[in-house]
N, C-alpha and C. Protein backbone atom coordinates (compact mmCIF):
# COMPACT_ATOMS: atom_id res chain seq x y z
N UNK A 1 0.82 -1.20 0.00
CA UNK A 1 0.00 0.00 0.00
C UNK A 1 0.87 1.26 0.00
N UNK A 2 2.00 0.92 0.53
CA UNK A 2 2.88 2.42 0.98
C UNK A 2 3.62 2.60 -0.27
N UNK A 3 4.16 1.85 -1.02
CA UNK A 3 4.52 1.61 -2.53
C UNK A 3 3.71 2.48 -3.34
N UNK A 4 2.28 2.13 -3.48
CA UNK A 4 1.43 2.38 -4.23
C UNK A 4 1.12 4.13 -3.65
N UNK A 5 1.23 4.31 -2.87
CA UNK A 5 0.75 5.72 -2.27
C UNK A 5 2.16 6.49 -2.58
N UNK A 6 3.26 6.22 -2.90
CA UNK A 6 4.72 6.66 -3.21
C UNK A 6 4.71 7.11 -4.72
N UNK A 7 4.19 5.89 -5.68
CA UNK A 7 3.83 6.18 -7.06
C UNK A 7 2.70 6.68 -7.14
N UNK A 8 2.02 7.26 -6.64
CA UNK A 8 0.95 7.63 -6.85
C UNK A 8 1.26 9.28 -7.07
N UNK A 9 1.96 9.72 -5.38
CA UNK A 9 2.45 11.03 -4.91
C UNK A 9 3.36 11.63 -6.51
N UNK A 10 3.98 10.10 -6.37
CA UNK A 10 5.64 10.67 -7.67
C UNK A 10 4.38 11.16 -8.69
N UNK A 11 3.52 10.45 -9.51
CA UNK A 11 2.72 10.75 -10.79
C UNK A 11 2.02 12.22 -10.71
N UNK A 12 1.19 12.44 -9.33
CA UNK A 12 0.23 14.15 -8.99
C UNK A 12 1.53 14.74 -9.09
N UNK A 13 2.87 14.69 -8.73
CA UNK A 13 3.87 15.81 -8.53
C UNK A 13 4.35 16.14 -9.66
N UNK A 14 4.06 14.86 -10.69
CA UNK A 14 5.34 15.23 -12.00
C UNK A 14 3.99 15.41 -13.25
N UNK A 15 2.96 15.58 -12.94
CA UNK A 15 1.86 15.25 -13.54
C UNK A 15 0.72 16.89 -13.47
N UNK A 16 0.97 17.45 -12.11
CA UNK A 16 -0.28 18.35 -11.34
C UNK A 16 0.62 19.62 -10.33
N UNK A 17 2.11 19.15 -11.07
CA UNK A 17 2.50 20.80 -10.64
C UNK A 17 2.02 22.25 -10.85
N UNK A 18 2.25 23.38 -9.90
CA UNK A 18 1.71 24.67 -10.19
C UNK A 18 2.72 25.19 -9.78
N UNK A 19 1.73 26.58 -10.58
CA UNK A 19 3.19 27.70 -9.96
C UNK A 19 2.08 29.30 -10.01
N UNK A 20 2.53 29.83 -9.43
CA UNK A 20 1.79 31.19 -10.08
C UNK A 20 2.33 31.78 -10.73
N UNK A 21 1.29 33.12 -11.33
CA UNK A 21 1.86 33.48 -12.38
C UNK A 21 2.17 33.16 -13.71
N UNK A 22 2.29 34.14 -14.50
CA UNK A 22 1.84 33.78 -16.05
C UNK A 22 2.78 32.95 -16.74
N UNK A 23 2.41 31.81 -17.79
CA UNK A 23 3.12 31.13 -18.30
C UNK A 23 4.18 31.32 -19.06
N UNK A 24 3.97 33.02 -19.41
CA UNK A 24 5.48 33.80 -20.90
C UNK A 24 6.06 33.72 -19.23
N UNK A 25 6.46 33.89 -18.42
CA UNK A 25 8.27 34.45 -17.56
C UNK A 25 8.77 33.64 -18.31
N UNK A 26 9.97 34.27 -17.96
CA UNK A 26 11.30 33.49 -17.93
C UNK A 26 12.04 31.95 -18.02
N UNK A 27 11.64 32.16 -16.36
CA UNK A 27 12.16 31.04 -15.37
C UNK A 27 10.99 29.86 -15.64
N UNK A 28 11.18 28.35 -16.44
CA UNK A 28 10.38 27.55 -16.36
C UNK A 28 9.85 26.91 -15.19
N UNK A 29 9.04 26.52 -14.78
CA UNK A 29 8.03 25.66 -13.77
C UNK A 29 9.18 24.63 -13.48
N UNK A 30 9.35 24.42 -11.96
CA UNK A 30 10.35 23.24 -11.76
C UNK A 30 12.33 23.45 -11.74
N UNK A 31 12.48 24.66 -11.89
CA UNK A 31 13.41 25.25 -12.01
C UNK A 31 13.87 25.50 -10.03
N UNK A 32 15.05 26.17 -10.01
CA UNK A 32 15.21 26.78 -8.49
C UNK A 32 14.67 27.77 -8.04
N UNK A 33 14.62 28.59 -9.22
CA UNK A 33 14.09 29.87 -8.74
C UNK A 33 12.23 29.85 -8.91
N UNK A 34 11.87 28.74 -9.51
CA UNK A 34 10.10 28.46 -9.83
C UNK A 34 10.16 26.87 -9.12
N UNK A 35 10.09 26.54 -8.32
CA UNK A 35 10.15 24.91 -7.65
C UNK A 35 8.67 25.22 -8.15
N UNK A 36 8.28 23.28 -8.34
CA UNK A 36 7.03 22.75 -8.37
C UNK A 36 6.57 22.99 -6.77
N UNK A 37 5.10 23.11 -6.39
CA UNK A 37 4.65 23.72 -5.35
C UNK A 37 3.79 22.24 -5.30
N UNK A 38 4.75 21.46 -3.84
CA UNK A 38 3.67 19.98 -3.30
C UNK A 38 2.94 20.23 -1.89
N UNK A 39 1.37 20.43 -1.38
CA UNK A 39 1.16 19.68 -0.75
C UNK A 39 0.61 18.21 -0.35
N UNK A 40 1.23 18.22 0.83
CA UNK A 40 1.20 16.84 1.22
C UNK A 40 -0.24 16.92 2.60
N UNK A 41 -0.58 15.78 2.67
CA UNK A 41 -1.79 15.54 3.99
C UNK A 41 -1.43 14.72 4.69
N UNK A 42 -1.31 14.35 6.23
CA UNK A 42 -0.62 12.92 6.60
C UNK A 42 -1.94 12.07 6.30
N UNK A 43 -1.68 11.11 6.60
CA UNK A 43 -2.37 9.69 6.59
C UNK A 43 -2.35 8.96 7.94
N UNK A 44 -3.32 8.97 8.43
CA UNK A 44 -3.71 8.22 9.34
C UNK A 44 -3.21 8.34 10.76
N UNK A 45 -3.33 9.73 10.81
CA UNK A 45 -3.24 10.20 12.45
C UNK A 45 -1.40 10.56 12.21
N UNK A 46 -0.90 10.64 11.16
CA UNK A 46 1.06 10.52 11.21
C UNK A 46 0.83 12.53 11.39
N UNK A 47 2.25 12.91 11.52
CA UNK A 47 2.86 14.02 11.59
C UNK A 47 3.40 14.65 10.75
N UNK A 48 3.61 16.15 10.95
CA UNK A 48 4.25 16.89 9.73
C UNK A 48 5.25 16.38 9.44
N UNK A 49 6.41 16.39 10.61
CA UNK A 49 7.43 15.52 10.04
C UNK A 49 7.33 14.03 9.79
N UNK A 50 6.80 13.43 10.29
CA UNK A 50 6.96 12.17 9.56
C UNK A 50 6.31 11.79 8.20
N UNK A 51 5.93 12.99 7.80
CA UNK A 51 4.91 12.74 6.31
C UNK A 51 6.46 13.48 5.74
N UNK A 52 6.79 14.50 6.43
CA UNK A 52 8.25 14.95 5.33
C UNK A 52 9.38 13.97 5.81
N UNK A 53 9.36 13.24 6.01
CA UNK A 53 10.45 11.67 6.44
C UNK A 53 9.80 11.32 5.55
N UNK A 54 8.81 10.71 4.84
CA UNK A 54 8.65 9.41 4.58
C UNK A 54 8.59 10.29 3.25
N UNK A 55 8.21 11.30 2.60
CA UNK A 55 8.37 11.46 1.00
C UNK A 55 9.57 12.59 0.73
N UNK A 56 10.11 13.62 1.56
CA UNK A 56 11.48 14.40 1.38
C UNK A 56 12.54 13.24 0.44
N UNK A 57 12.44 11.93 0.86
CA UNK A 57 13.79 11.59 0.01
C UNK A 57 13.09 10.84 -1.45
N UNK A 58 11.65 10.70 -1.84
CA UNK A 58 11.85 10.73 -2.93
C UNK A 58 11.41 11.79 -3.65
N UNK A 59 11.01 12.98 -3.21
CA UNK A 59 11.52 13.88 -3.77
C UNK A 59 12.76 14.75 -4.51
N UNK A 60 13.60 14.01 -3.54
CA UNK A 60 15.05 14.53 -3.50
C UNK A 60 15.63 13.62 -5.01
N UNK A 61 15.23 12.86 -4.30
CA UNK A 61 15.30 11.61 -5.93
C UNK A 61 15.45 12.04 -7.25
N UNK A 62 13.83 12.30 -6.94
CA UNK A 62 13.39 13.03 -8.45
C UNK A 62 13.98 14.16 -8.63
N UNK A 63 14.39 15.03 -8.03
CA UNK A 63 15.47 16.43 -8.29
C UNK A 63 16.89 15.63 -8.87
N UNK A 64 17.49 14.76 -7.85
CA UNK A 64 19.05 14.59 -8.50
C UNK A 64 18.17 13.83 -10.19
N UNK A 65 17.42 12.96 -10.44
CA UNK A 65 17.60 12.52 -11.96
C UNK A 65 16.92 13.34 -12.65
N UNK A 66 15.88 14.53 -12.22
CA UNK A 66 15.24 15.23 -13.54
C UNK A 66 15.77 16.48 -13.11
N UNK A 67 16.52 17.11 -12.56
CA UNK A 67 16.61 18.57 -12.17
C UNK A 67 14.89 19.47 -12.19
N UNK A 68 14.19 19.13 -11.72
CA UNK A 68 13.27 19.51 -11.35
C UNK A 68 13.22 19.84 -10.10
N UNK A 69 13.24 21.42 -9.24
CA UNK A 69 13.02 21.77 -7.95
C UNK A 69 11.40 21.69 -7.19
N UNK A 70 11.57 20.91 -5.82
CA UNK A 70 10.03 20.98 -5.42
C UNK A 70 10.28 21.89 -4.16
N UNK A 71 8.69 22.61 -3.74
CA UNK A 71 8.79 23.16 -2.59
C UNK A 71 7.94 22.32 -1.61
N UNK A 72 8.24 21.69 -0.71
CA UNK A 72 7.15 20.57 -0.12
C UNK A 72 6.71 21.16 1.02
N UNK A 73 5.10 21.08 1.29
CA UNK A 73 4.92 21.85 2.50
C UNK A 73 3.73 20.59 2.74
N UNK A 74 3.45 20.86 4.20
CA UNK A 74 2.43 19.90 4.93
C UNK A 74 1.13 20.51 5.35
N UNK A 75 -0.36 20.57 4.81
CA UNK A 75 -0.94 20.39 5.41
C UNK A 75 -2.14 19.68 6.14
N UNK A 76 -2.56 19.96 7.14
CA UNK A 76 -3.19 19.00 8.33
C UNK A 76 -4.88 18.27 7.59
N UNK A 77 -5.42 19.00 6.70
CA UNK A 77 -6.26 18.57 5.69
C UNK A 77 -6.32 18.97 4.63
N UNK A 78 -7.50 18.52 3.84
CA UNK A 78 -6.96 18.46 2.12
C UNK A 78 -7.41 20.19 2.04
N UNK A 79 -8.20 20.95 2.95
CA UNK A 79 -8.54 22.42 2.60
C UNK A 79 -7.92 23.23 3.19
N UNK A 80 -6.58 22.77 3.76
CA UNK A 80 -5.60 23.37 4.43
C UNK A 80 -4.61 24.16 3.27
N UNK A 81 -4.32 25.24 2.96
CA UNK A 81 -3.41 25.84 1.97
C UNK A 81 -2.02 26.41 2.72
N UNK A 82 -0.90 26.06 3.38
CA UNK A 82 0.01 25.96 3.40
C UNK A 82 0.97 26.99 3.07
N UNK A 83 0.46 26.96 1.98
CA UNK A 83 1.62 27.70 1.07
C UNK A 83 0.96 29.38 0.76
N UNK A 84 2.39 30.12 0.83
CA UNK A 84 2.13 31.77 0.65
C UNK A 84 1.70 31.86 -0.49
N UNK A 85 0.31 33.15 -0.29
CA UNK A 85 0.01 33.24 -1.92
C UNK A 85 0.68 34.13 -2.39
């Protein structure tokens, strides 16, 4: 199950990235200065950090073989927004 919830995460991230802002800049989506923007939700009563333990390193993954930057943030439900607008 934890396999399947790993490929699942990898496919929405490389699949359902965002970014703001208009598509002419510069700087492409996934870049350092534009990281793909992930949240994450725990599962089943787990923690911020242990939801960033258990997917931070394949994230990291996917950066060393695609040079693609992510910004990973946690929140506590799926209508939780995390991230600065």
């Amino acid at each position: 199950m934890r396999r399947a919830m790993t490929m699942l995460a990898i496919g929405l991230v490389l699949g359902l990235g965002w970014t703001e802002g208009s598509p002419a800049q510069s700087l492409p989506d996934g870049s350092r200065a534009r990281p793909l923007r992930v949240i994450l939700v725990p599962a089943d009563g787990g923690t911020e950090e242990g939801t960033k333990a258990d997917f931070l390193p394949i994230f990291n993954a996917v950066s060393r073989l695609t040079d693609l930057h992510f910004e990973v943030r946690v929140g506590q439900s799926y209508g939780a927004n995390p991230l600065p607008r």
